[in-house]
PDB file of N, CA and C in Angstrom:
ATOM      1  N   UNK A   1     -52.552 133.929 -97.546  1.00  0.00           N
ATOM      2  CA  UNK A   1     -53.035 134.098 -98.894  1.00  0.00           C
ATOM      3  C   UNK A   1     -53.533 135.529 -99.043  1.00  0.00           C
ATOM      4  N   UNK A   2     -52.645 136.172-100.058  1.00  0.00           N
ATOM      5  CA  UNK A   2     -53.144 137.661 -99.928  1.00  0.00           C
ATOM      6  C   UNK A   2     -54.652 137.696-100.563  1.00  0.00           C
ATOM      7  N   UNK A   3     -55.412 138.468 -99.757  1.00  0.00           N
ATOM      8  CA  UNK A   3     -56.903 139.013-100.087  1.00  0.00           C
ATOM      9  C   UNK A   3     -57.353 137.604-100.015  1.00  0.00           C
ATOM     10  N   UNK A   4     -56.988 136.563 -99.513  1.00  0.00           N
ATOM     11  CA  UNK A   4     -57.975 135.302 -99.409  1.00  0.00           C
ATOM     12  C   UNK A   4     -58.696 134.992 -98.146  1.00  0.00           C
ATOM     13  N   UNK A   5     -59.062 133.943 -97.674  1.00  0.00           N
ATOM     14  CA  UNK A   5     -59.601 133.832 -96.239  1.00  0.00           C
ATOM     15  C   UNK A   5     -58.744 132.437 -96.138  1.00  0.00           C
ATOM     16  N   UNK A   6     -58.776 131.818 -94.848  1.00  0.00           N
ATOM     17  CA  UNK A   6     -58.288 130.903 -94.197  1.00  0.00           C
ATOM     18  C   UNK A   6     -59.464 130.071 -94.134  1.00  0.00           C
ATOM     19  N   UNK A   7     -59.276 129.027 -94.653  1.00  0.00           N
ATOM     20  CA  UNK A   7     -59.677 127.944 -94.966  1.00  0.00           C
ATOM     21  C   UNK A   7     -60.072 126.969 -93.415  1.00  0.00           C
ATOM     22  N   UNK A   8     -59.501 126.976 -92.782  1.00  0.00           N
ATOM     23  CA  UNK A   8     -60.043 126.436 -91.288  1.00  0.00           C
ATOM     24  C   UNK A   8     -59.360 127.387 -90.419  1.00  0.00           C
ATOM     25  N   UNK A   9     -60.312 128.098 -89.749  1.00  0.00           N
ATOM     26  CA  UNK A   9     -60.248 129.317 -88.747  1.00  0.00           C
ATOM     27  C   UNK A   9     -59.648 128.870 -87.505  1.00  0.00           C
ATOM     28  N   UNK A  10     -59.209 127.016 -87.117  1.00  0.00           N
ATOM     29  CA  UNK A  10     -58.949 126.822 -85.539  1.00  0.00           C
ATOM     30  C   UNK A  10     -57.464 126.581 -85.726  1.00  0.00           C
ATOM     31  N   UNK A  11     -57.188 126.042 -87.640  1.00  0.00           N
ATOM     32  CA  UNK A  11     -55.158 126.278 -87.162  1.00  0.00           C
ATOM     33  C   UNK A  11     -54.793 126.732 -88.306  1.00  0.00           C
ATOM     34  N   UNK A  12     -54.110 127.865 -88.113  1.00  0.00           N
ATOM     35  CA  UNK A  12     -53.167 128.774 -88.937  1.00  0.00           C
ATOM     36  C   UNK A  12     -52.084 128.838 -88.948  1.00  0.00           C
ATOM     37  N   UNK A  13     -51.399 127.977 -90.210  1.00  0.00           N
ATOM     38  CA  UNK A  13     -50.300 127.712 -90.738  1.00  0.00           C
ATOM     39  C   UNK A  13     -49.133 128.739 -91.462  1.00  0.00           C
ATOM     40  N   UNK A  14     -48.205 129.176 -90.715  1.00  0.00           N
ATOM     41  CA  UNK A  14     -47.457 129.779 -90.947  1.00  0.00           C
ATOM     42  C   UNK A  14     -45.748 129.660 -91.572  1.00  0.00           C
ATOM     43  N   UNK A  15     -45.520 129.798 -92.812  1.00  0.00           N
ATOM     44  CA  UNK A  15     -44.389 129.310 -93.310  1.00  0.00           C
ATOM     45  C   UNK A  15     -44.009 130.051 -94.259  1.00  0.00           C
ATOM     46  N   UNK A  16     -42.535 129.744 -94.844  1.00  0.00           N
ATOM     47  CA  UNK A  16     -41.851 130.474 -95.939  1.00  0.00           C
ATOM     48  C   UNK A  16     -42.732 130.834 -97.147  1.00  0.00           C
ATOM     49  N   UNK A  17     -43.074 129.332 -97.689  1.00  0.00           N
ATOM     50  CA  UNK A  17     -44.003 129.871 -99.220  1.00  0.00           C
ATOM     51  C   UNK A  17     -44.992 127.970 -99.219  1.00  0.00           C
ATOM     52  N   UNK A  18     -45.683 128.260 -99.593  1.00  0.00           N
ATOM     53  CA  UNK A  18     -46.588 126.811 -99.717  1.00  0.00           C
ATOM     54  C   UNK A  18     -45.943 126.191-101.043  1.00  0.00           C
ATOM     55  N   UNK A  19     -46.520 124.886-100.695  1.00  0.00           N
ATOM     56  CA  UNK A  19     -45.629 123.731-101.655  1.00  0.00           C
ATOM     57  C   UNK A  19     -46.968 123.197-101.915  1.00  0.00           C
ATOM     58  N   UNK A  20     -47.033 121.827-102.496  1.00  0.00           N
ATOM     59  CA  UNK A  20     -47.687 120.953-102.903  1.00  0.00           C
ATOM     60  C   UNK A  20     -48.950 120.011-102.000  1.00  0.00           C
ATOM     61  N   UNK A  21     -48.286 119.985-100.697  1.00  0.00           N
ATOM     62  CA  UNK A  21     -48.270 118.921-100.066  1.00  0.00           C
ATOM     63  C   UNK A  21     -48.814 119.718 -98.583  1.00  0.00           C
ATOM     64  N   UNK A  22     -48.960 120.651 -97.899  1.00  0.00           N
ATOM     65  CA  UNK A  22     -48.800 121.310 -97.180  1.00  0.00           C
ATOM     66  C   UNK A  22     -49.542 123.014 -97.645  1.00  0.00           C
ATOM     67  N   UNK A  23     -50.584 122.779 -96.747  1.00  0.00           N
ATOM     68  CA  UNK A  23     -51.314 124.307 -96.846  1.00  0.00           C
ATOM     69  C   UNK A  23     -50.651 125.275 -95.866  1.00  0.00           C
ATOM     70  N   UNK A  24     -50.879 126.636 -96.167  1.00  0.00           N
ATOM     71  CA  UNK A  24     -49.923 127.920 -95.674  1.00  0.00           C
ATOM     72  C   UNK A  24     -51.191 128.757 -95.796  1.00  0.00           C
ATOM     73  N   UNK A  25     -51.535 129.206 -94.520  1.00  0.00           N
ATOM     74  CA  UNK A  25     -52.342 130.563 -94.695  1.00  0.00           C
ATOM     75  C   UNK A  25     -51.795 131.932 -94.371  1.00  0.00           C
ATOM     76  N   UNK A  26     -50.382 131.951 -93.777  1.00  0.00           N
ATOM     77  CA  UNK A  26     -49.610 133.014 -93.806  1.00  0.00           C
ATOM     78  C   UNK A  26     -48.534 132.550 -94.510  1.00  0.00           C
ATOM     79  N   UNK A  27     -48.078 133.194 -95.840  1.00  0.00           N
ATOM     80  CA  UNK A  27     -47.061 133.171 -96.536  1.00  0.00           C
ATOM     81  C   UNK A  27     -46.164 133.925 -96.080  1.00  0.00           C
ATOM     82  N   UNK A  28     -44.970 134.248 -96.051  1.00  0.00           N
ATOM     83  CA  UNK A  28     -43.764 134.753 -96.061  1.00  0.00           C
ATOM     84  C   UNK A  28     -42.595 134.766 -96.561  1.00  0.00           C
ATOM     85  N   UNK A  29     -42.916 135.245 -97.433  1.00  0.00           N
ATOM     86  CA  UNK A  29     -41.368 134.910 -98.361  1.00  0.00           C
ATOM     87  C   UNK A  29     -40.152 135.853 -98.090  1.00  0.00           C
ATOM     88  N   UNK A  30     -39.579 135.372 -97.198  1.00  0.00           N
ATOM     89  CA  UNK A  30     -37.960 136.003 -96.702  1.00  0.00           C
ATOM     90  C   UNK A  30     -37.361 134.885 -96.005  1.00  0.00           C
ATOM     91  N   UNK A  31     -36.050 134.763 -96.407  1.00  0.00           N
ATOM     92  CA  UNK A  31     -34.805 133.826 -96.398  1.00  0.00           C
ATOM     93  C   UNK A  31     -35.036 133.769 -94.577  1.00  0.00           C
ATOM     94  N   UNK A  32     -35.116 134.484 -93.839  1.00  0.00           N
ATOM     95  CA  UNK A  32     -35.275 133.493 -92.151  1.00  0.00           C
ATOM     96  C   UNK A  32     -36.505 133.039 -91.530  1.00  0.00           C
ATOM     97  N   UNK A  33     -37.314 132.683 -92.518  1.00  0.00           N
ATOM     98  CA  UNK A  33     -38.125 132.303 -92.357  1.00  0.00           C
ATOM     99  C   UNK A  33     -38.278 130.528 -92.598  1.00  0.00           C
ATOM    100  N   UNK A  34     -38.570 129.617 -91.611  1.00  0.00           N
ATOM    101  CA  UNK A  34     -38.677 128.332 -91.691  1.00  0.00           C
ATOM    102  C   UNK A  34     -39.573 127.665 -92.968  1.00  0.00           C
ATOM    103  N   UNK A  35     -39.292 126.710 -93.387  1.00  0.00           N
ATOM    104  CA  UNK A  35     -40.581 126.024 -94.638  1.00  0.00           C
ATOM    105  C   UNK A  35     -41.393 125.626 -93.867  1.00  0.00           C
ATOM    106  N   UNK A  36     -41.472 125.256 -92.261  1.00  0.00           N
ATOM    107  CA  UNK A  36     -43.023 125.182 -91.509  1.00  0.00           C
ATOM    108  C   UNK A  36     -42.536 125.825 -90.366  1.00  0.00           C
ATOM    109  N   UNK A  37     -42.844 127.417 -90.157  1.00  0.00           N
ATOM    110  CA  UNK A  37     -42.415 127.944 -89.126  1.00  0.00           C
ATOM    111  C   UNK A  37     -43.117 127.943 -87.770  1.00  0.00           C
ATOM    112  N   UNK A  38     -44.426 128.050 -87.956  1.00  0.00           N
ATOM    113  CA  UNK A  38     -45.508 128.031 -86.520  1.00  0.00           C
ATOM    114  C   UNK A  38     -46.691 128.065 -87.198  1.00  0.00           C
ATOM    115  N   UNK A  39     -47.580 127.447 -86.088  1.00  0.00           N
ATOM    116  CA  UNK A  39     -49.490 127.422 -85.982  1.00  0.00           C
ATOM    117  C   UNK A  39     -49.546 128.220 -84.896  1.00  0.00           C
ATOM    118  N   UNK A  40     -50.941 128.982 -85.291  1.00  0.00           N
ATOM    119  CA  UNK A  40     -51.664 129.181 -84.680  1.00  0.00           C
ATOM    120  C   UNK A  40     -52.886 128.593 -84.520  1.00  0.00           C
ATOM    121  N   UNK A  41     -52.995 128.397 -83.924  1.00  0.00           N
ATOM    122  CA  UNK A  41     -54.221 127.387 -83.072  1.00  0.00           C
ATOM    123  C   UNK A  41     -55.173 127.866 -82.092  1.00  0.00           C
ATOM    124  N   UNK A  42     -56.940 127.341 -82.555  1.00  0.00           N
ATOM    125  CA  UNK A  42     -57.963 127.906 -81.997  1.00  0.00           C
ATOM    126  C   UNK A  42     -57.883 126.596 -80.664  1.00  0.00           C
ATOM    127  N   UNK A  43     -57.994 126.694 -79.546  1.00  0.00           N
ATOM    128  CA  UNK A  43     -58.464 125.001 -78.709  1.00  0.00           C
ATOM    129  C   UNK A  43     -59.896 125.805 -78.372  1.00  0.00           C
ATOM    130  N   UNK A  44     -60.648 125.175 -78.839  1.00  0.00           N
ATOM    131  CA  UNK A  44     -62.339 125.214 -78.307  1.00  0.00           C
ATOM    132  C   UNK A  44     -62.592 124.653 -77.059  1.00  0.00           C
ATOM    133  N   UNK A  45     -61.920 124.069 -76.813  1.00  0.00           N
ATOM    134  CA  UNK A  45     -62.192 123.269 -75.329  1.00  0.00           C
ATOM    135  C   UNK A  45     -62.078 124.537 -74.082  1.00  0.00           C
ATOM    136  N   UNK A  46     -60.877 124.957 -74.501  1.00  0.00           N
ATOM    137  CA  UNK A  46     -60.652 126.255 -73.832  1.00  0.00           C
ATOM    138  C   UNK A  46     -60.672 128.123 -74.234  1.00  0.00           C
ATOM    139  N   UNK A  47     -61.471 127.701 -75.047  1.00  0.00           N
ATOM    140  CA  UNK A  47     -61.822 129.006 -76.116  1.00  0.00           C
ATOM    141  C   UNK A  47     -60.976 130.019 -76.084  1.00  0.00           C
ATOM    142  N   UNK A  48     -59.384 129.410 -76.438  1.00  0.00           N
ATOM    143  CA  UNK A  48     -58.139 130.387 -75.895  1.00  0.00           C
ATOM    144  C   UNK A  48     -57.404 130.387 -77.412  1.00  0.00           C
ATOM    145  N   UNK A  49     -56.057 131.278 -78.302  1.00  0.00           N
ATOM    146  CA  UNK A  49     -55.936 130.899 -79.016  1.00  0.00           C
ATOM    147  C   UNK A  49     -53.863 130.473 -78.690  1.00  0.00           C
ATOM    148  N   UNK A  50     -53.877 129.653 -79.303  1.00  0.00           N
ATOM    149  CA  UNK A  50     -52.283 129.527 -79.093  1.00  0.00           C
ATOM    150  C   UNK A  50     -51.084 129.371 -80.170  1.00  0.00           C
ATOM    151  N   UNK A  51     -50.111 130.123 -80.006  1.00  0.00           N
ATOM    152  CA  UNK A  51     -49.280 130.106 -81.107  1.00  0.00           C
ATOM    153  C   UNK A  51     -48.089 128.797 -80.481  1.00  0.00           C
ATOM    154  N   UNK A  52     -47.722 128.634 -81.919  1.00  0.00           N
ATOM    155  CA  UNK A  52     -46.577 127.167 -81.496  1.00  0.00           C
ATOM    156  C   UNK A  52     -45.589 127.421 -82.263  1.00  0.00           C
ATOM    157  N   UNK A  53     -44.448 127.344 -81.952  1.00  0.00           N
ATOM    158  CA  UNK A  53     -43.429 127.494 -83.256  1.00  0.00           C
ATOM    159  C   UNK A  53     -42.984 125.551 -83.240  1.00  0.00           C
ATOM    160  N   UNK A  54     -42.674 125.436 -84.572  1.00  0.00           N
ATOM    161  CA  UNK A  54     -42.504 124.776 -84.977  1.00  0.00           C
ATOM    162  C   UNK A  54     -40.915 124.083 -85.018  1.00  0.00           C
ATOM    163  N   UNK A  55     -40.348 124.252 -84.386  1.00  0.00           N
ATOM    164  CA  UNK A  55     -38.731 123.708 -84.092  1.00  0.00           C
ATOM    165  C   UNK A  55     -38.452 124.770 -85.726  1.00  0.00           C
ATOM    166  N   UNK A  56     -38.584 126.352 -85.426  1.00  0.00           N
ATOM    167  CA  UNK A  56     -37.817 127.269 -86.309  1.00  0.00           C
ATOM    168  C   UNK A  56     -36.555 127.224 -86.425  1.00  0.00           C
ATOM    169  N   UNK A  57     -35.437 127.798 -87.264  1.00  0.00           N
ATOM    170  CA  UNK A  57     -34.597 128.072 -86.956  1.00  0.00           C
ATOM    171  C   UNK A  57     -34.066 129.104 -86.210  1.00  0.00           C
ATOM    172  N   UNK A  58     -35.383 130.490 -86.412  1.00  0.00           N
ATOM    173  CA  UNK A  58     -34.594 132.035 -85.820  1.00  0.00           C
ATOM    174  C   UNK A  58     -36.329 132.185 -85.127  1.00  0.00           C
ATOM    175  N   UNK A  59     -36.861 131.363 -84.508  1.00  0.00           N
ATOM    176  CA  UNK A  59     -37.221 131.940 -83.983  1.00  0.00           C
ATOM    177  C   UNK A  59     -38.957 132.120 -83.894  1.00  0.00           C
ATOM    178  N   UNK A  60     -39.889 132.068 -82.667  1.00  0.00           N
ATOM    179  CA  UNK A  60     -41.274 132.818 -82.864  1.00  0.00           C
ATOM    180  C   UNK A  60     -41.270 133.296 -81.692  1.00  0.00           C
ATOM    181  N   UNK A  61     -41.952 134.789 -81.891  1.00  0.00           N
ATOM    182  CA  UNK A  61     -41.873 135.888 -80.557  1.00  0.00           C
ATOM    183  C   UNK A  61     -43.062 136.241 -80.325  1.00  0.00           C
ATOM    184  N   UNK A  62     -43.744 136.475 -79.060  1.00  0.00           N
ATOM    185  CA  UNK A  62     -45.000 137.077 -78.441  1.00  0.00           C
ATOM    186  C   UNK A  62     -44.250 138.537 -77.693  1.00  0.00           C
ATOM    187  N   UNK A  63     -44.681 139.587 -77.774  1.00  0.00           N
ATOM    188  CA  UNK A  63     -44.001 140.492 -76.941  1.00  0.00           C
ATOM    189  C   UNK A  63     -42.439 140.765 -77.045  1.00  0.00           C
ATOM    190  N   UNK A  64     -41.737 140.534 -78.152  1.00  0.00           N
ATOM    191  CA  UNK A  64     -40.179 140.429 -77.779  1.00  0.00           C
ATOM    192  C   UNK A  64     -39.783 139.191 -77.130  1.00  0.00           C
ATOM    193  N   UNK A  65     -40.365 138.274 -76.921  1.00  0.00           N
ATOM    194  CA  UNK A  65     -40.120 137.063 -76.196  1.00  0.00           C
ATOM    195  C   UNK A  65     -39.907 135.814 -76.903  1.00  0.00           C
ATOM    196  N   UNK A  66     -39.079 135.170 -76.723  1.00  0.00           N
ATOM    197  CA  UNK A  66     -39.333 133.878 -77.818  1.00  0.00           C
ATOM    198  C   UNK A  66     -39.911 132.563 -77.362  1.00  0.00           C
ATOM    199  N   UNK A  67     -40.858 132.107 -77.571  1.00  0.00           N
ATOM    200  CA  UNK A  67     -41.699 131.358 -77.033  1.00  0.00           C
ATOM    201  C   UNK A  67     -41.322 129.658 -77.810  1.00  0.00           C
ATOM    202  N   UNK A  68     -42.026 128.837 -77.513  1.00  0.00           N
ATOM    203  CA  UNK A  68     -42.084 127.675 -77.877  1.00  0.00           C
ATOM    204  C   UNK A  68     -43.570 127.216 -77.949  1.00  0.00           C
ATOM    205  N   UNK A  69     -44.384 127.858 -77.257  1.00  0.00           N
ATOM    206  CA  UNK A  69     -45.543 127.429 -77.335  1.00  0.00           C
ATOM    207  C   UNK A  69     -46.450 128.447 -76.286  1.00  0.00           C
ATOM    208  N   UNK A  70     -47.200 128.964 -76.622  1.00  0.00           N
ATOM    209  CA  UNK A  70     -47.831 130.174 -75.431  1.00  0.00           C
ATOM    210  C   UNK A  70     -49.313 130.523 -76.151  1.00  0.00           C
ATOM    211  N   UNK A  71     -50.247 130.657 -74.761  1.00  0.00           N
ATOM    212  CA  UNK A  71     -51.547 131.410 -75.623  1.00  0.00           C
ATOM    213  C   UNK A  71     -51.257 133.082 -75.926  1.00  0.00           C
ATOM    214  N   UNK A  72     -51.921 133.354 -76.949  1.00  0.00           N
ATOM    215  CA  UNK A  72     -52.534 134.549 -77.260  1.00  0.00           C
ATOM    216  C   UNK A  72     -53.188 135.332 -76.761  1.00  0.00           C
ATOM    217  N   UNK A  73     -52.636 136.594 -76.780  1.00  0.00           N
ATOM    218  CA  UNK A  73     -53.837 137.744 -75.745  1.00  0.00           C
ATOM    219  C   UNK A  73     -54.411 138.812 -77.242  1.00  0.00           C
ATOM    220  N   UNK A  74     -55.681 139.292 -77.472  1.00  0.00           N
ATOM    221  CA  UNK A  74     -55.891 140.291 -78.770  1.00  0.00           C
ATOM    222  C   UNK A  74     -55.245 141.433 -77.815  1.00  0.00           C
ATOM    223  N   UNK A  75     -54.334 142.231 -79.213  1.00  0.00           N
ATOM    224  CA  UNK A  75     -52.868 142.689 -78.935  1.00  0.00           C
ATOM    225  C   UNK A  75     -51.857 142.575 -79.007  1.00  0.00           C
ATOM    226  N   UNK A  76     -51.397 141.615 -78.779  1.00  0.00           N
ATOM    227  CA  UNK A  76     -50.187 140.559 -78.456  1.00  0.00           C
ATOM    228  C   UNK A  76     -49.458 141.409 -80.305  1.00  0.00           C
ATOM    229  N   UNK A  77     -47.940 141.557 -79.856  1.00  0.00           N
ATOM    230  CA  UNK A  77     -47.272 141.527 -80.788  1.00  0.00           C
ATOM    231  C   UNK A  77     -46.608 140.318 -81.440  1.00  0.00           C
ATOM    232  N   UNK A  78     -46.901 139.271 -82.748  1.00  0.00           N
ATOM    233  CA  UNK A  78     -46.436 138.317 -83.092  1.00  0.00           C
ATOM    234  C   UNK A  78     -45.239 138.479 -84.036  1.00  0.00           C
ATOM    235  N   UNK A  79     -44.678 137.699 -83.732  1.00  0.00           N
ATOM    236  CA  UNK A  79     -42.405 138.225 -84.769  1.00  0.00           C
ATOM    237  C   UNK A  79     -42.190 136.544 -85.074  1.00  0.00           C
ATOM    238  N   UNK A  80     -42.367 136.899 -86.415  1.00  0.00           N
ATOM    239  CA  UNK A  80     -41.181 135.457 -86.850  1.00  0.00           C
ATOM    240  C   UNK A  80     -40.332 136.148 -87.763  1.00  0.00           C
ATOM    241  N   UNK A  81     -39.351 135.722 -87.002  1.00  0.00           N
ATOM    242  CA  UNK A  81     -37.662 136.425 -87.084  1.00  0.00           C
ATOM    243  C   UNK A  81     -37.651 137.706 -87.081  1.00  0.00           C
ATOM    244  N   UNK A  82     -37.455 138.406 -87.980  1.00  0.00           N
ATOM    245  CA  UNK A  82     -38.144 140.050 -88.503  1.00  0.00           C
ATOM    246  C   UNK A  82     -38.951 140.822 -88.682  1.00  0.00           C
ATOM    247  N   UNK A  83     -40.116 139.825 -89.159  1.00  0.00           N
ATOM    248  CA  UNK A  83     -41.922 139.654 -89.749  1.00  0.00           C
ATOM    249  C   UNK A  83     -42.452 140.211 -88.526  1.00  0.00           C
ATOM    250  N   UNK A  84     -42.923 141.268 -88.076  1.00  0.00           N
ATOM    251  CA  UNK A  84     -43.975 141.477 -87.237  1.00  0.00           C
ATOM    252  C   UNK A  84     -45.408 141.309 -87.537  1.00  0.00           C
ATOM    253  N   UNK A  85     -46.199 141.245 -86.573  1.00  0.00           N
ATOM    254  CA  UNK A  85     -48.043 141.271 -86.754  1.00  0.00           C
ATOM    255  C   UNK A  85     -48.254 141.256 -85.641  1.00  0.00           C
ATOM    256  N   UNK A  86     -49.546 141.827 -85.310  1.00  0.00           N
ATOM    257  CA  UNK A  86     -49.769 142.563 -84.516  1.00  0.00           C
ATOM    258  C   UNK A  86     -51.391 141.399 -84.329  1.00  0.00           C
ATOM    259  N   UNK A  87     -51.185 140.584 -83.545  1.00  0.00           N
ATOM    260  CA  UNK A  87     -52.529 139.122 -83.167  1.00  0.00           C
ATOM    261  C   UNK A  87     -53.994 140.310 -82.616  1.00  0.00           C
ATOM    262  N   UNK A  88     -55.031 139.703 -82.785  1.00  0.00           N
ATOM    263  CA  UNK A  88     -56.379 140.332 -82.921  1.00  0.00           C
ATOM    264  C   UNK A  88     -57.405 139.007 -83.484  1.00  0.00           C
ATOM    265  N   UNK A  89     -58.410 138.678 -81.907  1.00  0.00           N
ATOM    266  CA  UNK A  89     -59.287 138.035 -81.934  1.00  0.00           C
ATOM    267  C   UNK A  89     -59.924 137.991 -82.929  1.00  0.00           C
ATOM    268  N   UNK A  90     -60.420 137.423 -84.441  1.00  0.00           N
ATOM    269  CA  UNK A  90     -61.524 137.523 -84.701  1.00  0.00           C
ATOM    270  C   UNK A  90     -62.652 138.453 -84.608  1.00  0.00           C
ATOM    271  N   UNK A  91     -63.245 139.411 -85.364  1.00  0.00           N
ATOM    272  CA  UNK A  91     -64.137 140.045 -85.285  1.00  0.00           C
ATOM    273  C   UNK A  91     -63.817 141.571 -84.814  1.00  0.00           C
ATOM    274  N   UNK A  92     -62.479 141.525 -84.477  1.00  0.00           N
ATOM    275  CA  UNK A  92     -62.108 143.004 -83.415  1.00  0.00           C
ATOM    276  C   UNK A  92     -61.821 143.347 -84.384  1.00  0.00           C
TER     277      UNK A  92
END
């Protein structure tokens, strides 16, 4: 949500464009992008954060890598499909 905040800070919902039914705190509107592409996810148990892709079609990357499910390091380069971002703990 541009200039908004995220509504629950432990999972961050990442997808094409939000619908009705289904909250999106990273929008993305470009054609290789999935309608539920990946979470990111706080686990408190292990005060670690982890990205998940979501059975994409093209794809979620940590480092150039395509992952299925992996924690987060602050740094970490995040890619769905084309989309880069650049992951950062909270507060840094």
């Amino acid at each position: 949500q541009p200039g908004g905040s995220i509504q629950d800070p432990q999972v961050i919902a990442v997808a094409k464009r939000a619908n009705e039914k289904e909250r999106v705190d990273l929008e993305i509107d470009d054609p290789s992008i999935s309608k539920r592409h990946a979470q990111i996810v706080f686990d408190a148990n292990r005060s670690a954060w982890y990205i998940v892709d979501l059975a994409s079609t093209n794809g979620t990357f940590v480092n150039d890598r395509r992952v299925v499910a992996r924690a987060l390091r602050s740094g970490d380069e995040v890619r769905f499909h084309r989309k880069r971002y650049l992951f950062q703990f909270p507060g840094e």
